[in-house]
C-alpha atoms as a PDB file:
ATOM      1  CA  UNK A   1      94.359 232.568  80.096  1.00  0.00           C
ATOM      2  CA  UNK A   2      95.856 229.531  82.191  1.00  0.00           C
ATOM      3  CA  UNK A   3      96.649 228.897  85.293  1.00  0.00           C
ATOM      4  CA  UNK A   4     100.362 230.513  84.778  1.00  0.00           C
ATOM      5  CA  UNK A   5      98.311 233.754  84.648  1.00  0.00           C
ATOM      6  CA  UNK A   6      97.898 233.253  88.443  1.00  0.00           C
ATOM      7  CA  UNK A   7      99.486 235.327  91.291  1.00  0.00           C
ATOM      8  CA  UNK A   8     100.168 234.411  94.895  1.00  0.00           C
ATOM      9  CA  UNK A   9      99.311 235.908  97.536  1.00  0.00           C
ATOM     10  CA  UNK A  10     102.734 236.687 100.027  1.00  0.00           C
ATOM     11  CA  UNK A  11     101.328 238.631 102.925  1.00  0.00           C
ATOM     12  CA  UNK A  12      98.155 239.638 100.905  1.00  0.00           C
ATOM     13  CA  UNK A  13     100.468 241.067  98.287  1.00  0.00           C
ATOM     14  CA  UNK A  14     100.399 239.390  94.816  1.00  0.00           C
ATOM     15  CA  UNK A  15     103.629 238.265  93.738  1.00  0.00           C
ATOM     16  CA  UNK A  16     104.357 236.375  89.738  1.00  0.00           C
ATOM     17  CA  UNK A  17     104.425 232.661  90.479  1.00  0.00           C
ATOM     18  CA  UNK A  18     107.368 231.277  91.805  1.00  0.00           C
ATOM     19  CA  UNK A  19     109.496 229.113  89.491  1.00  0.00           C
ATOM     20  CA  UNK A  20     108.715 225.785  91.495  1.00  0.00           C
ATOM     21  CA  UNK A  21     105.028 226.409  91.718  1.00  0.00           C
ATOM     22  CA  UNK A  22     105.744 227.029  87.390  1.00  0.00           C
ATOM     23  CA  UNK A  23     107.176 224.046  87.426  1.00  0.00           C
ATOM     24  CA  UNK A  24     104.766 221.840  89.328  1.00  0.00           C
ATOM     25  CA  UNK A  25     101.803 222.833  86.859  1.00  0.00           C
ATOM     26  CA  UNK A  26     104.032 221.979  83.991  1.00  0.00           C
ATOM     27  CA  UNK A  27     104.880 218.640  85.363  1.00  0.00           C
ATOM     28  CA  UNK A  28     101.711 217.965  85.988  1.00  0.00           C
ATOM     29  CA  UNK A  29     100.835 219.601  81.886  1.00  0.00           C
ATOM     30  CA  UNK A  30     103.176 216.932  80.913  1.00  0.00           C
ATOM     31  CA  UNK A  31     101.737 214.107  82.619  1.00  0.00           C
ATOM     32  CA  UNK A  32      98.484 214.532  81.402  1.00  0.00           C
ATOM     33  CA  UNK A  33      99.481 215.429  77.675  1.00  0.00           C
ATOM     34  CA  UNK A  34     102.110 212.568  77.373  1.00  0.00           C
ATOM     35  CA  UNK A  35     100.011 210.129  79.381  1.00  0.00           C
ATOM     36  CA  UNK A  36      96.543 210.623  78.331  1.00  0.00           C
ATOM     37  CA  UNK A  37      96.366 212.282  75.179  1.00  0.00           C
ATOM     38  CA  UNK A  38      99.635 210.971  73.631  1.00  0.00           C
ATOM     39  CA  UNK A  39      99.201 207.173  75.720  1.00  0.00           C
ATOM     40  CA  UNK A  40     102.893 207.315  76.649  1.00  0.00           C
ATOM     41  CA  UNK A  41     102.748 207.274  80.756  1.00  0.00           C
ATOM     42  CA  UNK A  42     105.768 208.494  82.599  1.00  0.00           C
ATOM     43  CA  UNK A  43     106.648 207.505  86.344  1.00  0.00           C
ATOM     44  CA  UNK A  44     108.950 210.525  88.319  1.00  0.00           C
ATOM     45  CA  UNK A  45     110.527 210.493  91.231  1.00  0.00           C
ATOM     46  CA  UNK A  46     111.109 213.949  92.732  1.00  0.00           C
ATOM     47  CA  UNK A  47     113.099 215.063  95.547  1.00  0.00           C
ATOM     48  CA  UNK A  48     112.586 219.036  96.972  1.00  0.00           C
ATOM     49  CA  UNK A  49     113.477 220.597  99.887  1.00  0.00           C
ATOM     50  CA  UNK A  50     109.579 220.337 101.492  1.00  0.00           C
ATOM     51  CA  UNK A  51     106.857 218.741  99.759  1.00  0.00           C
ATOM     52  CA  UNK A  52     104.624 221.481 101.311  1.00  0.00           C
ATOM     53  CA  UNK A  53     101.469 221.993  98.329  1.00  0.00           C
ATOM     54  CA  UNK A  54     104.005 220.760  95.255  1.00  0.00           C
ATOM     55  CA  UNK A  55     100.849 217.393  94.818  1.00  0.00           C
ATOM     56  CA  UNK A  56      98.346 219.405  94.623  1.00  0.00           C
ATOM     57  CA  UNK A  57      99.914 222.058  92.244  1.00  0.00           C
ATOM     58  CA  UNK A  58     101.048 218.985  90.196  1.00  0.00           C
ATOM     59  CA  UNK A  59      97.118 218.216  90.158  1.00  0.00           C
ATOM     60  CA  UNK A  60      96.392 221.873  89.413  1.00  0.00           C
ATOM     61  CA  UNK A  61      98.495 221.274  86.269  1.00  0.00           C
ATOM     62  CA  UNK A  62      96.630 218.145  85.367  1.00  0.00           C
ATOM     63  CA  UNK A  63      93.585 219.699  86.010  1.00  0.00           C
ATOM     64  CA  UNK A  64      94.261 223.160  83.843  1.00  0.00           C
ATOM     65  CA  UNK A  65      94.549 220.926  81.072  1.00  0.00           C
ATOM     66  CA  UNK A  66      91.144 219.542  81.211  1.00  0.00           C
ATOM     67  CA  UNK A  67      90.012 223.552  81.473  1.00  0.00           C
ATOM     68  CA  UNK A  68      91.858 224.782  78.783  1.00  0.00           C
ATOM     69  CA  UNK A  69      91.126 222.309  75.917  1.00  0.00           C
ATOM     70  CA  UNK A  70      88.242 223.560  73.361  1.00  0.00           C
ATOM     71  CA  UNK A  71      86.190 220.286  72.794  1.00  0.00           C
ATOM     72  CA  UNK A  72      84.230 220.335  69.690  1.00  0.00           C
ATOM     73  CA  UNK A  73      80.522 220.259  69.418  1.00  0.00           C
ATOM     74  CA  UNK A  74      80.565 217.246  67.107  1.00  0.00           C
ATOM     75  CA  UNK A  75      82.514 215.296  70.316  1.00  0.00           C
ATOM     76  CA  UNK A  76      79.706 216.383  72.410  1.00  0.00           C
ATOM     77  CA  UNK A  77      77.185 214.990  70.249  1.00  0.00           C
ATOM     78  CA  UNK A  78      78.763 211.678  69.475  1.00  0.00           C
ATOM     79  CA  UNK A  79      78.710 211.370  73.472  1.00  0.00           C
ATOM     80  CA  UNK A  80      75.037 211.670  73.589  1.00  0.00           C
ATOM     81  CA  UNK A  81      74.109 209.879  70.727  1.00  0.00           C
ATOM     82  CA  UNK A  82      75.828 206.819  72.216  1.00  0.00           C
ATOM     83  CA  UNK A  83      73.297 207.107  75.083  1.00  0.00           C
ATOM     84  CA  UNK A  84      71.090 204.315  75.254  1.00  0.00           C
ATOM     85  CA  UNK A  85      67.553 203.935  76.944  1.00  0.00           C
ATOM     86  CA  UNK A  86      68.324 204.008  80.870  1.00  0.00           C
ATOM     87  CA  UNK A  87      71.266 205.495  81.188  1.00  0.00           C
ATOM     88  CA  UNK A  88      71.157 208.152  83.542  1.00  0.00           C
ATOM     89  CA  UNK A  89      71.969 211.611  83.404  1.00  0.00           C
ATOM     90  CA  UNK A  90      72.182 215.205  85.097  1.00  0.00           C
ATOM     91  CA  UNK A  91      70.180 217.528  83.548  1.00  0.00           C
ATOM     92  CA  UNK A  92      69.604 221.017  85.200  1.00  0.00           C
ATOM     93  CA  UNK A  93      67.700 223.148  84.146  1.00  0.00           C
ATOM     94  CA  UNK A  94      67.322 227.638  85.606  1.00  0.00           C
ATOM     95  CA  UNK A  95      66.056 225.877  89.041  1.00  0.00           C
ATOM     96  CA  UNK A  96      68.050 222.859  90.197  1.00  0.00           C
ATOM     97  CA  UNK A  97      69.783 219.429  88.926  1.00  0.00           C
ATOM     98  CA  UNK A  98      68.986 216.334  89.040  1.00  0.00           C
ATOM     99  CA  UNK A  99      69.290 213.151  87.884  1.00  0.00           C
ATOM    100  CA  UNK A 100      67.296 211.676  85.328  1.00  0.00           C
ATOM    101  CA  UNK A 101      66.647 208.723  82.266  1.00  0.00           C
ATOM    102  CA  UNK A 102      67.316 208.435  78.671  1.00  0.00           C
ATOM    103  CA  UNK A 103      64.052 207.584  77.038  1.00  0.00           C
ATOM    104  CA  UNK A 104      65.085 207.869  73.415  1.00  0.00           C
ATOM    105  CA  UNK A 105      67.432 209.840  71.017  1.00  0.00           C
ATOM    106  CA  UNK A 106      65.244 211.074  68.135  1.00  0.00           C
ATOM    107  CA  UNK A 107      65.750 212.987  65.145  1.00  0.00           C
ATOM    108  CA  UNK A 108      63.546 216.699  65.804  1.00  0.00           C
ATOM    109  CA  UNK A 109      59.985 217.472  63.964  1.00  0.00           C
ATOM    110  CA  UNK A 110      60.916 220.437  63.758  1.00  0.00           C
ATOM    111  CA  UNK A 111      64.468 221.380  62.768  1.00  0.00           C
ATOM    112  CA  UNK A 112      66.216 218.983  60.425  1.00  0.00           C
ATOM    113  CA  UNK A 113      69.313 217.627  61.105  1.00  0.00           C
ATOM    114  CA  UNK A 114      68.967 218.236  64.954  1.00  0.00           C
ATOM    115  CA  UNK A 115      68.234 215.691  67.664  1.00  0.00           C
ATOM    116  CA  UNK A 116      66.025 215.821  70.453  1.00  0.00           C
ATOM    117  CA  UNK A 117      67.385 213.992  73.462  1.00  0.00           C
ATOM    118  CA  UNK A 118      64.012 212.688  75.353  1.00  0.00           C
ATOM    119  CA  UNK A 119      64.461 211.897  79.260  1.00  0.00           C
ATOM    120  CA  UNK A 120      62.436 210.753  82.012  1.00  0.00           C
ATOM    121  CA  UNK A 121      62.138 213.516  84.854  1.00  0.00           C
ATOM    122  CA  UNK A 122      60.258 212.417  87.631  1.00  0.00           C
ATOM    123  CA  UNK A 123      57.053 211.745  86.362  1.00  0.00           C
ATOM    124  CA  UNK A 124      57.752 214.078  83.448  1.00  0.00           C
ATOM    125  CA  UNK A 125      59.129 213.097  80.050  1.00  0.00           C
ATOM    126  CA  UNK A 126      61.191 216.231  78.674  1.00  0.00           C
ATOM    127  CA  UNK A 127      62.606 216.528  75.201  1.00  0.00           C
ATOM    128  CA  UNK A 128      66.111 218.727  75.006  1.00  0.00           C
ATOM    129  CA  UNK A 129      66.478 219.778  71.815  1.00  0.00           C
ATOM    130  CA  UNK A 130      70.276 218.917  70.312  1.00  0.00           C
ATOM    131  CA  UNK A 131      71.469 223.181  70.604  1.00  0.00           C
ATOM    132  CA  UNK A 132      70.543 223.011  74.577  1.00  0.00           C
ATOM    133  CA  UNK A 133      72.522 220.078  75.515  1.00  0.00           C
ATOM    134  CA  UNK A 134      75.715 221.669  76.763  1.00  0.00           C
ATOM    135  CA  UNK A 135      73.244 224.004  78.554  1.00  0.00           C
ATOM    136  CA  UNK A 136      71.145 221.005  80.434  1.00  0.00           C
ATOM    137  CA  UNK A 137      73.000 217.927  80.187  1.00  0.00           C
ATOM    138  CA  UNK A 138      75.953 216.670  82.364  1.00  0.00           C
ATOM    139  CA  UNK A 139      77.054 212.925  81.267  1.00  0.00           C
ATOM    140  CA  UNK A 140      77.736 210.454  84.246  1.00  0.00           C
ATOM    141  CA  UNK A 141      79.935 206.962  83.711  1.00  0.00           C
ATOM    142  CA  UNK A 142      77.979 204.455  86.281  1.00  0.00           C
ATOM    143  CA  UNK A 143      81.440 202.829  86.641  1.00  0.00           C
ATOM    144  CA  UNK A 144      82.492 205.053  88.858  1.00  0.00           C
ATOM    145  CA  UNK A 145      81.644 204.849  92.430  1.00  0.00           C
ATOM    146  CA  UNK A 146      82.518 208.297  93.231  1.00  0.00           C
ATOM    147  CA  UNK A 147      80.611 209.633  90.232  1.00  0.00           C
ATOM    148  CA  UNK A 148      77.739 207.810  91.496  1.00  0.00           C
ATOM    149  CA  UNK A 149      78.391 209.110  95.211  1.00  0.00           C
ATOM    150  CA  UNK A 150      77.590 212.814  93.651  1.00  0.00           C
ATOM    151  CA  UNK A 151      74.713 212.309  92.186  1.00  0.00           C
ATOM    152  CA  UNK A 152      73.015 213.739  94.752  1.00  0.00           C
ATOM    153  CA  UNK A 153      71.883 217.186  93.048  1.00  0.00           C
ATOM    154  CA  UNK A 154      69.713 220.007  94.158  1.00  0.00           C
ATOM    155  CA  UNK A 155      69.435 223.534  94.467  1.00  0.00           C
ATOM    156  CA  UNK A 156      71.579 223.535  97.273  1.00  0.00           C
ATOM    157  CA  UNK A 157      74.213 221.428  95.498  1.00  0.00           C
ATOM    158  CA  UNK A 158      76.141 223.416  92.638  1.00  0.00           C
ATOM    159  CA  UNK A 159      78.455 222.480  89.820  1.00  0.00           C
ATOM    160  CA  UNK A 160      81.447 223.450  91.911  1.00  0.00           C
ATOM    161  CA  UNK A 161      82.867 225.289  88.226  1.00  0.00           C
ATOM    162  CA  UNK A 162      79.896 227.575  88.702  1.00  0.00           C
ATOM    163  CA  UNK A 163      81.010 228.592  91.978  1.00  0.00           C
ATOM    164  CA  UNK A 164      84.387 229.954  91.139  1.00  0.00           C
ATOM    165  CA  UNK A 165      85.045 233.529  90.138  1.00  0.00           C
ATOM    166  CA  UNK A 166      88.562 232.731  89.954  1.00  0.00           C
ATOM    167  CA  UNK A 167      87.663 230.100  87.313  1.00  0.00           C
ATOM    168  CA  UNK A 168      85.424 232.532  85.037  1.00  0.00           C
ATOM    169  CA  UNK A 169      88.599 234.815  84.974  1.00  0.00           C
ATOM    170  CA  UNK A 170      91.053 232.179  83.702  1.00  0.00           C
ATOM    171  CA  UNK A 171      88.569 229.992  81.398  1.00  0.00           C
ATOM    172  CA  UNK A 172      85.841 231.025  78.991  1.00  0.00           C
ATOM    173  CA  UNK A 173      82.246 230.218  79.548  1.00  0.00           C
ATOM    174  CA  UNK A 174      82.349 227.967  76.392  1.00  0.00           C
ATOM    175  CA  UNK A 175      85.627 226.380  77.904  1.00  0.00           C
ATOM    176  CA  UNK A 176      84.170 225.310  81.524  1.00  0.00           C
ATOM    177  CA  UNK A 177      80.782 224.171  80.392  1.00  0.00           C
ATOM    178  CA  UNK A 178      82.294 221.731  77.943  1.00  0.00           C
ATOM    179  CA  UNK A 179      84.548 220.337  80.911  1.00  0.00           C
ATOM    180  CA  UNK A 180      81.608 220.149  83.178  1.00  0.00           C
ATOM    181  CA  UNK A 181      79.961 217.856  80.379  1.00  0.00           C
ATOM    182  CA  UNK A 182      82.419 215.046  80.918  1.00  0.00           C
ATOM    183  CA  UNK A 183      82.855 214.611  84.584  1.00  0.00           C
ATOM    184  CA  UNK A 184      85.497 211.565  85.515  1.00  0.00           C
ATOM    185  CA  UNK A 185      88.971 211.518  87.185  1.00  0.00           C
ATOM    186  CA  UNK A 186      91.730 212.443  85.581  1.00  0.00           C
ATOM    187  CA  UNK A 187      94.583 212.172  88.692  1.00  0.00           C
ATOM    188  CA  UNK A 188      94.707 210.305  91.799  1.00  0.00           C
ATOM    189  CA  UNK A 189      96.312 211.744  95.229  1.00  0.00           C
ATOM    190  CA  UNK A 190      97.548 209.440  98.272  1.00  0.00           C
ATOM    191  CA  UNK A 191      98.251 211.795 101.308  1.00  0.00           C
ATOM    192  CA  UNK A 192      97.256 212.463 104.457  1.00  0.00           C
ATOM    193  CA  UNK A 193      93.482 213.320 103.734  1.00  0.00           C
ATOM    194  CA  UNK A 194      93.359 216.276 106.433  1.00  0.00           C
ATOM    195  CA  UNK A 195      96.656 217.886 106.046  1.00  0.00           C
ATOM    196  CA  UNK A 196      95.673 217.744 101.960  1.00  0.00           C
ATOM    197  CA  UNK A 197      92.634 219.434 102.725  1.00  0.00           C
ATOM    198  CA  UNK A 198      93.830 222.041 105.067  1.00  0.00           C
ATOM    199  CA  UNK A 199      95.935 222.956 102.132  1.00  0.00           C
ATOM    200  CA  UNK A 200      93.429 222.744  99.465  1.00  0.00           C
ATOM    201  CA  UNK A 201      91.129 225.273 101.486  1.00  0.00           C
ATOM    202  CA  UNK A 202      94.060 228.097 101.782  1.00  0.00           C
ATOM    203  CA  UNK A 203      93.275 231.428  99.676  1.00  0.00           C
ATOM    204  CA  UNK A 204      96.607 231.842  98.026  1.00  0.00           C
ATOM    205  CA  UNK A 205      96.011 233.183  94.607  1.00  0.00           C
ATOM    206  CA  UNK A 206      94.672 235.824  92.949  1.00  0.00           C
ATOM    207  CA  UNK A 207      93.796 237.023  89.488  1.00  0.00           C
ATOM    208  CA  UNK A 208      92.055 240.532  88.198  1.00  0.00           C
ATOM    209  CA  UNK A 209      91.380 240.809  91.927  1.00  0.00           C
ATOM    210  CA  UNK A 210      89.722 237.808  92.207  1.00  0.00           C
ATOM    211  CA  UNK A 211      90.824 235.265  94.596  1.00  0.00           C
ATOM    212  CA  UNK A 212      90.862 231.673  95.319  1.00  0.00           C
ATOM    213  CA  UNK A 213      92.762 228.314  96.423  1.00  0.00           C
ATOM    214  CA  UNK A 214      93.477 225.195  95.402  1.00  0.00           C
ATOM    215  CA  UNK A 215      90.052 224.298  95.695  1.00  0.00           C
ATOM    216  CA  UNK A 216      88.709 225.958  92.753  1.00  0.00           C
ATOM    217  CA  UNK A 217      90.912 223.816  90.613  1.00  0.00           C
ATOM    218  CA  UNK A 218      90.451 220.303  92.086  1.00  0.00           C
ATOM    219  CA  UNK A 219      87.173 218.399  92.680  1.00  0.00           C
ATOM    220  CA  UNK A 220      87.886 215.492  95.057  1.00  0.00           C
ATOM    221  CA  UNK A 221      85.005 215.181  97.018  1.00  0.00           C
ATOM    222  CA  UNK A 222      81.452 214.622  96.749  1.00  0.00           C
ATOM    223  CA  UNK A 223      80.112 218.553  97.043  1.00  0.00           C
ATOM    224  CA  UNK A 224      78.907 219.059  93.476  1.00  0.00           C
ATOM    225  CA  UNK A 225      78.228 216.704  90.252  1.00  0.00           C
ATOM    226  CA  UNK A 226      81.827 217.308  88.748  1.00  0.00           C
ATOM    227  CA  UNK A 227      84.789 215.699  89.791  1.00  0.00           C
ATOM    228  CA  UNK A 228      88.495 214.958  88.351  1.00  0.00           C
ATOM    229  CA  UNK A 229      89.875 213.554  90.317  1.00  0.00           C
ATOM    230  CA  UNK A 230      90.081 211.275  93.935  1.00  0.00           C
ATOM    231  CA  UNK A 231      92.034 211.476  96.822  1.00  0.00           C
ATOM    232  CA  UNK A 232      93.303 208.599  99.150  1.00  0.00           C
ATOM    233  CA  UNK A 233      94.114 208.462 102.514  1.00  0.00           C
ATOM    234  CA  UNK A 234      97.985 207.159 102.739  1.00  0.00           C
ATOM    235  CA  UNK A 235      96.741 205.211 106.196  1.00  0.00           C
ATOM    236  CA  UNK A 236      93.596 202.904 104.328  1.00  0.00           C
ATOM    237  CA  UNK A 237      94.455 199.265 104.342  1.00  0.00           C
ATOM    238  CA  UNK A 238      92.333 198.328 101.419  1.00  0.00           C
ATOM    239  CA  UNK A 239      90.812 200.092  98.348  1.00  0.00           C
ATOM    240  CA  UNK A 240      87.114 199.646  97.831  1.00  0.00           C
ATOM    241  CA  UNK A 241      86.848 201.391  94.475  1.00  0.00           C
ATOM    242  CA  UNK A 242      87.400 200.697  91.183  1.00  0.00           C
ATOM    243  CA  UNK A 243      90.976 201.942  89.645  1.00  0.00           C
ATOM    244  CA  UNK A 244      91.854 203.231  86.093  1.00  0.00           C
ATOM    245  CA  UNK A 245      95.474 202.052  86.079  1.00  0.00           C
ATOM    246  CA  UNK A 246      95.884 204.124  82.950  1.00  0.00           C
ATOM    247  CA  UNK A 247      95.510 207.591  85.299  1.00  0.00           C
ATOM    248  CA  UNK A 248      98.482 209.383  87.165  1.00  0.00           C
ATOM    249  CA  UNK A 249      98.883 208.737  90.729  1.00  0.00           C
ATOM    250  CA  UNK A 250     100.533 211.543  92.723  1.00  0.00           C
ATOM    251  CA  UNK A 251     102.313 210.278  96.381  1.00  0.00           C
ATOM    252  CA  UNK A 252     102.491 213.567  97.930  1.00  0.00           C
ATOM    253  CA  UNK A 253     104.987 212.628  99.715  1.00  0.00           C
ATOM    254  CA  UNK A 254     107.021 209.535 100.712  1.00  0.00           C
ATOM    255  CA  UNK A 255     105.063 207.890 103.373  1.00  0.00           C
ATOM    256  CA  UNK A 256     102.239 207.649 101.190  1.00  0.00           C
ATOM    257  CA  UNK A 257     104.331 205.835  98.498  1.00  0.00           C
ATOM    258  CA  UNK A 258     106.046 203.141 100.543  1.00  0.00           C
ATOM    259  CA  UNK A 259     102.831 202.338 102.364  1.00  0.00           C
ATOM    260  CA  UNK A 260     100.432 202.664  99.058  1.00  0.00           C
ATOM    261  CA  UNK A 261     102.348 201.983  96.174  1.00  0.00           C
ATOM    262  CA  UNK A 262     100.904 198.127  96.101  1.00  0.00           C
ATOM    263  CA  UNK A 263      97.699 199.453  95.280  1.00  0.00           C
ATOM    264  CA  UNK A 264      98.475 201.167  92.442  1.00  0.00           C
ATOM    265  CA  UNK A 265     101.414 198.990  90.980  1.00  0.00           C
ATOM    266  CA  UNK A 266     100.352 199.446  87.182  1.00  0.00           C
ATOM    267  CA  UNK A 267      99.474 203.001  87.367  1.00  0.00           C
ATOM    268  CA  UNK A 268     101.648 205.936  86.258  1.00  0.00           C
ATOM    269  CA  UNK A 269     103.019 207.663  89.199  1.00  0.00           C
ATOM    270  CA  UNK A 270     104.690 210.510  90.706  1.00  0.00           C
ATOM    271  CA  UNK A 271     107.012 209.994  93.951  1.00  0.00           C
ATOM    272  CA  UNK A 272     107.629 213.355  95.789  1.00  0.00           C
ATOM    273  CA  UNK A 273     110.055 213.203  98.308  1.00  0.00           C
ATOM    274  CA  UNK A 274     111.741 215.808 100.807  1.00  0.00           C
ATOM    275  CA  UNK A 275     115.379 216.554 102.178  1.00  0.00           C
ATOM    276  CA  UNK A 276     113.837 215.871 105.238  1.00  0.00           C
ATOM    277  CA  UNK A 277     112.864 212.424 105.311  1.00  0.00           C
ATOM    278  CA  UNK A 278     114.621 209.866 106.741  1.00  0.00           C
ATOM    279  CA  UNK A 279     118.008 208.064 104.902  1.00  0.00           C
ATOM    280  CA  UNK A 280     116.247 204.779 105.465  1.00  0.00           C
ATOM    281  CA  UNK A 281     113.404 205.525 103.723  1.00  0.00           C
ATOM    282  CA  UNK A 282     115.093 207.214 100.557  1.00  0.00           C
ATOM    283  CA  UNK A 283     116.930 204.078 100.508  1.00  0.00           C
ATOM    284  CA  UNK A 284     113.878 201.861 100.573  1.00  0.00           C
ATOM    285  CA  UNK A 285     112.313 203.897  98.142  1.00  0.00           C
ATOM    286  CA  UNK A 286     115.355 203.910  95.681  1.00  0.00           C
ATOM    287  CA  UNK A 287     115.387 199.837  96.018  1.00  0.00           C
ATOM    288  CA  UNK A 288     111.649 199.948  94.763  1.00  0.00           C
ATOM    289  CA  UNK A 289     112.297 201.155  91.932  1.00  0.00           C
ATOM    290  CA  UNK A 290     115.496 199.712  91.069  1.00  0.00           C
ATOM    291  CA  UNK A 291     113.548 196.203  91.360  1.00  0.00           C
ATOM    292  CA  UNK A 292     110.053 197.457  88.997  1.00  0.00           C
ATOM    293  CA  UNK A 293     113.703 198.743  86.617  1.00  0.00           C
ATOM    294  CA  UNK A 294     115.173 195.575  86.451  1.00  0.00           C
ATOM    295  CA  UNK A 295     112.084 193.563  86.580  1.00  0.00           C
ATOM    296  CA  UNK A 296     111.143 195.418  82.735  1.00  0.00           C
ATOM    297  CA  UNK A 297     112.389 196.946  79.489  1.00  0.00           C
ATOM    298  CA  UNK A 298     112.242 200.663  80.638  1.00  0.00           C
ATOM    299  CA  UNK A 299     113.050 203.775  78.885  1.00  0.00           C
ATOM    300  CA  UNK A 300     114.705 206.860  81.123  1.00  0.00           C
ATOM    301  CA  UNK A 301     112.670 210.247  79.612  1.00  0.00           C
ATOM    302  CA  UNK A 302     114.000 212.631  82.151  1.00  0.00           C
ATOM    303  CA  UNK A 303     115.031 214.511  79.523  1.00  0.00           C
ATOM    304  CA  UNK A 304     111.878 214.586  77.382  1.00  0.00           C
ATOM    305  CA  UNK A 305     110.574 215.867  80.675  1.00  0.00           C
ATOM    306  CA  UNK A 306     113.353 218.662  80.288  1.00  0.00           C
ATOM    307  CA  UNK A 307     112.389 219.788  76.959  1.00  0.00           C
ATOM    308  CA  UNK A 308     108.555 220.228  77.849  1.00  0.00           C
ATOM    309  CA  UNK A 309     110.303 222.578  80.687  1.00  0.00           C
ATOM    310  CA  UNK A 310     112.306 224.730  78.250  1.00  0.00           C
ATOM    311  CA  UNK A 311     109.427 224.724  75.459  1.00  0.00           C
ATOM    312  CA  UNK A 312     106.911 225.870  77.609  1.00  0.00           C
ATOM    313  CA  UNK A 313     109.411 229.052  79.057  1.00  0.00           C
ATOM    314  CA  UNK A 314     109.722 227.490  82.255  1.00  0.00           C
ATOM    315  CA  UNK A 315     112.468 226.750  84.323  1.00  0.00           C
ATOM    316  CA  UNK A 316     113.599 224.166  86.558  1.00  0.00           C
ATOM    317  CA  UNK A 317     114.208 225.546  89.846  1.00  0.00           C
ATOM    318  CA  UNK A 318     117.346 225.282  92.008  1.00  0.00           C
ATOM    319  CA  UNK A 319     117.147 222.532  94.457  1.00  0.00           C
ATOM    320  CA  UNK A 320     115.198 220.086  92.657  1.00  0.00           C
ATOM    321  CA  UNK A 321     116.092 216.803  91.075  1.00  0.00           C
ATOM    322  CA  UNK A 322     114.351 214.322  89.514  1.00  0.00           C
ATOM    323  CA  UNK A 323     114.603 211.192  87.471  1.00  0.00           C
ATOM    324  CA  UNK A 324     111.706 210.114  85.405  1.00  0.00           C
ATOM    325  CA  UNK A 325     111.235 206.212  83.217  1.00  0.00           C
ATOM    326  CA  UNK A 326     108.860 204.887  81.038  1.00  0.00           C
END
C-alpha cells in the first residue's frame, strides 16, 4: 500500500482521492525518482486555481517514496561499518533513546560472519550484535543542524513513525524501520510557517478506519529523531543552515518564491502559483525564469513529466498548467 490508497475525509465521509491531490503525490514521486535516484533534477512552475495544501501533498509524494522503498540489509550494514570511533548515534533500546558513541566495529566471538557494533552509553559500553541493528540503531549525519537540533531523545520523545497508525496501515514494519535508519531531508518548503502548519495538523484522511493528516507523512520539526525534510519561513532574511542544493525546494506559493528564490538559486525547485495572485507578480515571476532560461543550455521535460502522469494511471486535472525545464 501507498499513499494513493488514502481517502479524504469530506464532511467525515471518506471519499477516493481527488485527481489533483493524485496528481500532487505523483509530482512530487517524480521529483524525487528523477532527481535523486536518477540525478536528473527538474524545476516546475505550476499554476492552479488555489494553492490551498497542493506543497505539502507534493512533499507527501516525496516523502511516500522514502516509505515505500525496500532497502536491503547489506545497505544497512555498509552504513554502519563505515562508522568510525566517535561518531554518534541513536540507539534505543524497550525503554528510551538516546544518543550515544561508536567505540569500535568488531567481528562477533560468537557468531561468525556477524559484527558487533560496540558503543559508549553513558558510563556503559554496550555491544549490539549485527541482527539487532535495525532494531537499536538510528544513524545521524552531524552535518546537519537540524539533525543535530533532534537529538534530544527520551522516553517522552518518540520516533514520530512509531506514532502513526495511519503509517502502520500503509507501510510494513520492515518498510518504516529501514526509513527511520537513515534520517536526513529529502525536500525543502518556503511558506508561511503558521498557515503551513495549521494545514499540516488537519485530520483529512483516512485508511481501514484509521485516520490522520499531513503530519504523519512529513517530519519538519524537531519533535522526534527522524526528519525529511525542513521548512522555511518565506519572511527570514537570511539562512543560517547548511543547504543541499541537490534537494527539491517547494515555494508553496508565489510570495515565497519571489522573496526566497535567491537562497536557493542552484536547487531544484517547484513554483506553485494561483489564479489569484496578482498580474504583476506572474509577470515578475515569468521574467525570472526567462533570464535563469536564457542565462543556460536548458532542456523543456514537461512532457517527460506527462508520461510519469499517464504511466502511473493518473490524470492531470482540469485547470492546471504547468511548464517544467531541466
Amino acid at each position: 500500500m501507498g499513499i494513493r490508497d488514502l481517502k479524504v475525509l469530506n464532511n467525515c465521509t471518506p471519499i477516493n482521492l481527488p485527481t489533483w491531490i493524485n496528481f500532487a503525490f505523483i509530482l512530487g514521486a517524480f521529483i524525487s525518482e528523477h532527481g535523486i535516484k536518477y540525478k536528473k533534477p527538474a524545476n516546475v512552475i505550476i499554476s492552479l486555481p488555489s494553492e490551498h495544501f497542493f506543497s505539502l501533498f507534493i512533499a507527501m509524494g516525496i516523502a511516500d517514496k522514502g516509505f515505500s522503498v525496500n532497502k536491503q540489509m547489506r545497505s544497512i550494514r555498509k552504513a554502519v561499518l563505515n562508522l568510525e570511533k566517535g561518531s554518534r548515534i541513536i540507539y534505543q533500546d524497550d525503554k528510551s533513546r538516546r544518543k550515544v558513541s561508536v567505540i569500535s566495529i568488531e567481528p562477533s566471538p560468537v557468531f561468525q560472519d556477524e559484527m558487533i557494533l560496540k558503543i559508549k552509553d553513558g558510563k556503559i559500553e554496550r555491544g549490539i550484535p549485527e541482527r539487532q541493528w535495525i532494531e537499536r540503531v538510528i544513524l545521524l549525519d552531524e552535518e546537519y543542524d537540524q539533525i543535530k537540533r533532534t537529538i534530544k531523545v527520551n522516553k517522552k520523545k518518540q520516533v514520530g513513525l512509531e506514532a502513526s497508525p495511519l503509517l502502520r496501515v500503509l507501510y510494513s514494519s520492515s518498510q518504516l524501520n529501514k526509513v527511520s535508519f537513515y534520517p536526513g531531508d529529502a525536500f525543502y518548503i518556503v511558506g508561511n510557517v503558521k498557515q503551513i502548519y495549521e494545514l499540516i495538523d488537519k485530520e483529512i484522511f483516512i485508511c481501514d478506519h484509521c485516520k490522520g493528516s499531513v503530519k504523519d507523512f512529513l517530519y519538519i520539526d524537531n519533535n522526534c529523531s527522524y526528519k525529511n525534510g525542513r521548512l522555511f519561513s518565506s519572511q527570514m532574511k537570511k539562512i543560517q543552515a547548511d543547504i543541499s542544493n541537490e534537494l527539491p525546494v517547494i515555494y508553496s506559493d508565489i510570495n515565497s518564491y519571489l522573496k526566497q528564490f535567491k537562497n536557493f538559486i542552484k536547487n531544484p525547485s517547484i513554483i506553485i502559483t494561483s489564479r489569484c495572485d496578482n498580474e504583476n507578480r506572474l509577470v515578475e515571476v515569468k521574467e525570472k525564469i526567462k533570464i535563469e532560461l536564457l542565462q543556460r543550455d536548458y532542456k523543456i521535460i514537461t512532457s517527460e513529466i506527462n508520461d510519469y502522469v499517464k504511466n502511473h494511471d493518473a490524470q492531470i486535472p482540469n485547470g492546471i498548467e504547468y511548464f517544467s525545464w531541466r
